[in-house]
N, C-alpha and C. Protein backbone atom coordinates (compact mmCIF):
# COMPACT_ATOMS: atom_id res chain seq x y z
N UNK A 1 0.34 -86.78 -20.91
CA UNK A 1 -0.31 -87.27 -22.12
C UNK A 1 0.69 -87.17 -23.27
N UNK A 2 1.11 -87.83 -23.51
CA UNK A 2 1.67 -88.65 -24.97
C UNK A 2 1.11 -87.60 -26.15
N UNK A 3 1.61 -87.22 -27.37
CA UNK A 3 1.30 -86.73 -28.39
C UNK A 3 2.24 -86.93 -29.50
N UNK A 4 1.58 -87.07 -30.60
CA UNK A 4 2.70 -87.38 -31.76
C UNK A 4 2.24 -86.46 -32.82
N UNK A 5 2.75 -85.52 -33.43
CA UNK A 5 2.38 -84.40 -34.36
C UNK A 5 3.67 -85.01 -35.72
N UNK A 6 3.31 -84.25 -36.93
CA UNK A 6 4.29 -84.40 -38.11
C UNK A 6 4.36 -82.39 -38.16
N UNK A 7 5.44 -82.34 -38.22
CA UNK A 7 6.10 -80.94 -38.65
C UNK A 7 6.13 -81.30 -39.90
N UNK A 8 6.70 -80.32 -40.35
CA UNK A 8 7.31 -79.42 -41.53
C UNK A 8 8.60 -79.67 -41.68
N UNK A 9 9.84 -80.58 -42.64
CA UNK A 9 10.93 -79.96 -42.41
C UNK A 9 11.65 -79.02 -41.87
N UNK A 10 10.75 -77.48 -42.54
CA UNK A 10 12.24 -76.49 -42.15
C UNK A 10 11.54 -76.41 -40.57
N UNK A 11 10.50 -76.82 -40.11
CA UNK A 11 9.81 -76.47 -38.74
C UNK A 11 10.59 -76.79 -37.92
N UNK A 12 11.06 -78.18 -38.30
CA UNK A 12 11.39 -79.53 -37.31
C UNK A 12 12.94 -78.89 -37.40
N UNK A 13 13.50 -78.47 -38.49
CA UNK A 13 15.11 -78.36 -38.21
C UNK A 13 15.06 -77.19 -37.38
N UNK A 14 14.09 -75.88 -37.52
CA UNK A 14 14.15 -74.76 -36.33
C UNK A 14 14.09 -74.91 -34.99
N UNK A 15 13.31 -75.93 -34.87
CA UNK A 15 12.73 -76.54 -33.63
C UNK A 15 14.30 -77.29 -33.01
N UNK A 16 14.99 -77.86 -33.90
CA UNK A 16 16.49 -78.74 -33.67
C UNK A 16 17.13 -77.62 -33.18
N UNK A 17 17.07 -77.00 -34.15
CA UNK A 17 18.34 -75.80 -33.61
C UNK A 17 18.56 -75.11 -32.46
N UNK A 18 16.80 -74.25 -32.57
CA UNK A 18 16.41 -73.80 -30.88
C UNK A 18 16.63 -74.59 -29.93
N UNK A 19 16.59 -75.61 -29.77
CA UNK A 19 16.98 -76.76 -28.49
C UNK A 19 18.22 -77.09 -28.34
N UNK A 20 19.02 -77.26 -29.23
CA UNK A 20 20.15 -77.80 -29.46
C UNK A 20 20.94 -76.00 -28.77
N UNK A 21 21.14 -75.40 -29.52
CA UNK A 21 21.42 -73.81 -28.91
C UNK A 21 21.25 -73.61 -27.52
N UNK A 22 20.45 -74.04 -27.07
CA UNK A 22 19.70 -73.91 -25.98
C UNK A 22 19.68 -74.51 -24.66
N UNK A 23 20.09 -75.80 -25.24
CA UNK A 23 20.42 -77.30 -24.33
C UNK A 23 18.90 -77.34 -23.85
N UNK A 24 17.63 -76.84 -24.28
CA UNK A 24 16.12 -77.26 -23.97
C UNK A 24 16.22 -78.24 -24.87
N UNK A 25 14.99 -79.22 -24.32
CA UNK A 25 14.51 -80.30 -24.87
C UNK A 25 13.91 -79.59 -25.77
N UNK A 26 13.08 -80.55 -27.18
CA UNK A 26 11.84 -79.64 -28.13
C UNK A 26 10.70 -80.13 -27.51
N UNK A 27 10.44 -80.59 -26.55
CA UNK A 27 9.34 -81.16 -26.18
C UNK A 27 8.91 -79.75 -25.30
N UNK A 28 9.58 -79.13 -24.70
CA UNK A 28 9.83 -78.04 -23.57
C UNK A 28 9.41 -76.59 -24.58
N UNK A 29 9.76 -76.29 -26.11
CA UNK A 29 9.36 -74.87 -26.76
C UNK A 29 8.03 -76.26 -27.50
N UNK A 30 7.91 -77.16 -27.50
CA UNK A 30 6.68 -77.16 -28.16
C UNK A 30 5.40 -76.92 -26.86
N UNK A 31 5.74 -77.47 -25.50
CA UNK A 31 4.67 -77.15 -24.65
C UNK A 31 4.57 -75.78 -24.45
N UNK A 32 5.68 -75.26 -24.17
CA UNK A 32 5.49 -73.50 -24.82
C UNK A 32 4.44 -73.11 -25.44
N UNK A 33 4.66 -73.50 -26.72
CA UNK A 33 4.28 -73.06 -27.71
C UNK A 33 2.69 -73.41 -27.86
N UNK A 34 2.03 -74.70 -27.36
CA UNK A 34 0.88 -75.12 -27.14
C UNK A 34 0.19 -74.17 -26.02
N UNK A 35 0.58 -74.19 -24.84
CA UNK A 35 0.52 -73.15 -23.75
C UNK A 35 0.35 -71.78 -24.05
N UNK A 36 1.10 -70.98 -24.64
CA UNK A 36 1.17 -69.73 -25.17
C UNK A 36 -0.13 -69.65 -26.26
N UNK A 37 -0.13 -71.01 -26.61
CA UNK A 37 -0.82 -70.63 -27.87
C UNK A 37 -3.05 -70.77 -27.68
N UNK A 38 -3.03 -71.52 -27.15
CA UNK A 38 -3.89 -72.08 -26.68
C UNK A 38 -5.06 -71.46 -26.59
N UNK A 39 -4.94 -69.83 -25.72
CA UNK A 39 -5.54 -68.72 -25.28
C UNK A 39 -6.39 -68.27 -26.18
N UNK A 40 -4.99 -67.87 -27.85
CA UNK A 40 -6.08 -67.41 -28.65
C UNK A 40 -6.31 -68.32 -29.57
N UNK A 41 -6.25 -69.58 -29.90
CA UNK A 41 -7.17 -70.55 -30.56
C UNK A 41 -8.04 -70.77 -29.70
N UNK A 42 -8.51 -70.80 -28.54
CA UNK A 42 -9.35 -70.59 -27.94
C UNK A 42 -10.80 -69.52 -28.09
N UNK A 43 -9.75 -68.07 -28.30
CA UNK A 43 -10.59 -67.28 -28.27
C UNK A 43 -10.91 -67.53 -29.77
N UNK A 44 -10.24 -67.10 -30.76
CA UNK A 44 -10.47 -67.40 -32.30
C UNK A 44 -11.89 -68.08 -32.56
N UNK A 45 -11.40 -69.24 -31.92
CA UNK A 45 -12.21 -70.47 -32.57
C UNK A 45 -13.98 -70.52 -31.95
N UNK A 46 -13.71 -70.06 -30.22
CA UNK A 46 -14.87 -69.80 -30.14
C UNK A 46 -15.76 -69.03 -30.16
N UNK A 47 -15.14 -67.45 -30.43
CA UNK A 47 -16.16 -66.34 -31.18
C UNK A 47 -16.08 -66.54 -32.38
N UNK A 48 -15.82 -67.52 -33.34
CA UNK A 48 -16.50 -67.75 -34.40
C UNK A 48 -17.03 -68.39 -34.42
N UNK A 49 -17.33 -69.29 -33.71
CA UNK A 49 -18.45 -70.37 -33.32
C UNK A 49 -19.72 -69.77 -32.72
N UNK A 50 -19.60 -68.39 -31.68
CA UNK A 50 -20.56 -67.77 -31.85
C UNK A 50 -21.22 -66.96 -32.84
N UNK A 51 -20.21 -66.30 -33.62
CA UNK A 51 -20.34 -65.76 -34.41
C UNK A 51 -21.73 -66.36 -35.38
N UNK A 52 -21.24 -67.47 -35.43
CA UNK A 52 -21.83 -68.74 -36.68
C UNK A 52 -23.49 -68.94 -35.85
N UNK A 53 -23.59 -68.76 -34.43
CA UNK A 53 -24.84 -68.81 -33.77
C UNK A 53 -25.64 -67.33 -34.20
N UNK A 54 -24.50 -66.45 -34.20
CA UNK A 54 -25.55 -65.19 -34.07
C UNK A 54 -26.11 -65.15 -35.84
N UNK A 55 -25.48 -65.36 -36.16
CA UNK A 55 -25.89 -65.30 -38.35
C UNK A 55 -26.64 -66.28 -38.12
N UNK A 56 -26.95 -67.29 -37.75
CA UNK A 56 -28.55 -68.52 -38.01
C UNK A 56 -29.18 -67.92 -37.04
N UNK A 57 -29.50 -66.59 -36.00
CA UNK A 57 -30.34 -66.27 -35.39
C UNK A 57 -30.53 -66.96 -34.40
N UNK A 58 -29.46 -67.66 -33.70
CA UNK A 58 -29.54 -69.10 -32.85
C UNK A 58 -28.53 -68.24 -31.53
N UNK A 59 -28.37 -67.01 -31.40
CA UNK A 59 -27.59 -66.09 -30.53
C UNK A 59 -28.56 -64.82 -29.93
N UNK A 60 -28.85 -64.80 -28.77
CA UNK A 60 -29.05 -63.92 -28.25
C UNK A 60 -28.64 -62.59 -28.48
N UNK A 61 -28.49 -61.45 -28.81
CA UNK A 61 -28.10 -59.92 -29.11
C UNK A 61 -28.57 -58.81 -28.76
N UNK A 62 -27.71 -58.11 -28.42
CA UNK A 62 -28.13 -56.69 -27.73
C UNK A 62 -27.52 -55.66 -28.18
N UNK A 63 -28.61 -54.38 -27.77
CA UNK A 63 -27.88 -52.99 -29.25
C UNK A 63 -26.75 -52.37 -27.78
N UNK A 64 -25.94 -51.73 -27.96
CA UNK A 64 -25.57 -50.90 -27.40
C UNK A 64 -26.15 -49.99 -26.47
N UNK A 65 -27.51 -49.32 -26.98
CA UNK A 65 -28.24 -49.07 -26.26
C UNK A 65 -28.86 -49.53 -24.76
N UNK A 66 -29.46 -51.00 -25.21
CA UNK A 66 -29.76 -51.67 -24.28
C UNK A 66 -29.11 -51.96 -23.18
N UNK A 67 -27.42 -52.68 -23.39
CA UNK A 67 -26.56 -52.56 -22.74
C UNK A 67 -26.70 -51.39 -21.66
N UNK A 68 -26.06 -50.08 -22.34
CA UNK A 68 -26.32 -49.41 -21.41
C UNK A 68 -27.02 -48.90 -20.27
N UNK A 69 -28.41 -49.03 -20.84
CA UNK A 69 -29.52 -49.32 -20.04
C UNK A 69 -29.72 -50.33 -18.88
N UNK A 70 -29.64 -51.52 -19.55
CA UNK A 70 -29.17 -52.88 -18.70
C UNK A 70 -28.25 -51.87 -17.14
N UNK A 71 -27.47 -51.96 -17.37
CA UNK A 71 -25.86 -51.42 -16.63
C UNK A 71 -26.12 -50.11 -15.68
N UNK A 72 -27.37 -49.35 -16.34
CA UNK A 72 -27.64 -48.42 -15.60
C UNK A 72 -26.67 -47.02 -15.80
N UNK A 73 -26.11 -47.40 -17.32
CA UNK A 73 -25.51 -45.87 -17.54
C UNK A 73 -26.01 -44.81 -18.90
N UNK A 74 -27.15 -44.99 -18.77
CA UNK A 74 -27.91 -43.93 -19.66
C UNK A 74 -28.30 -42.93 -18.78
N UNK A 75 -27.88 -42.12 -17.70
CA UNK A 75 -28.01 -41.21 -17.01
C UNK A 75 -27.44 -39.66 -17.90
């Protein structure tokens, strides 16, 4: 899949340099960098999206307590 992004000047000349230094393509530290990165915009984005469920009361919730209970370690 094809992608076309706009950097930043000084982004795009870091991005030159690292490759060029390197003899990597920038296509190669930007899939890196998407890859690496991915995980926690992932996580970020979607516990605040729950987050945003549990404040309108639109999220299921449990005390600590319960949990434990649940799990079977209130012994």
């Amino acid at each position: 899949m094809a992608v076309s992004i706009r950097l930043d000047p000084e982004i795009e000349q870091r991005l030159d340099q690292l490759a060029s230094q390197t003899g990597r393509a920038k296509s190669y530290y930007l899939r890196e960098l998407i890859e690496g990165g991915l995980d926690d915009l992932e996580d970020f984005y979607l516990a605040d999206a729950t987050m945003e469920r549990v404040r309108k009361g639109k999220e299921k919730v449990f005390t600590a307590a319960e949990v434990r209970k649940d799990l079977g370690l209130d012994h």
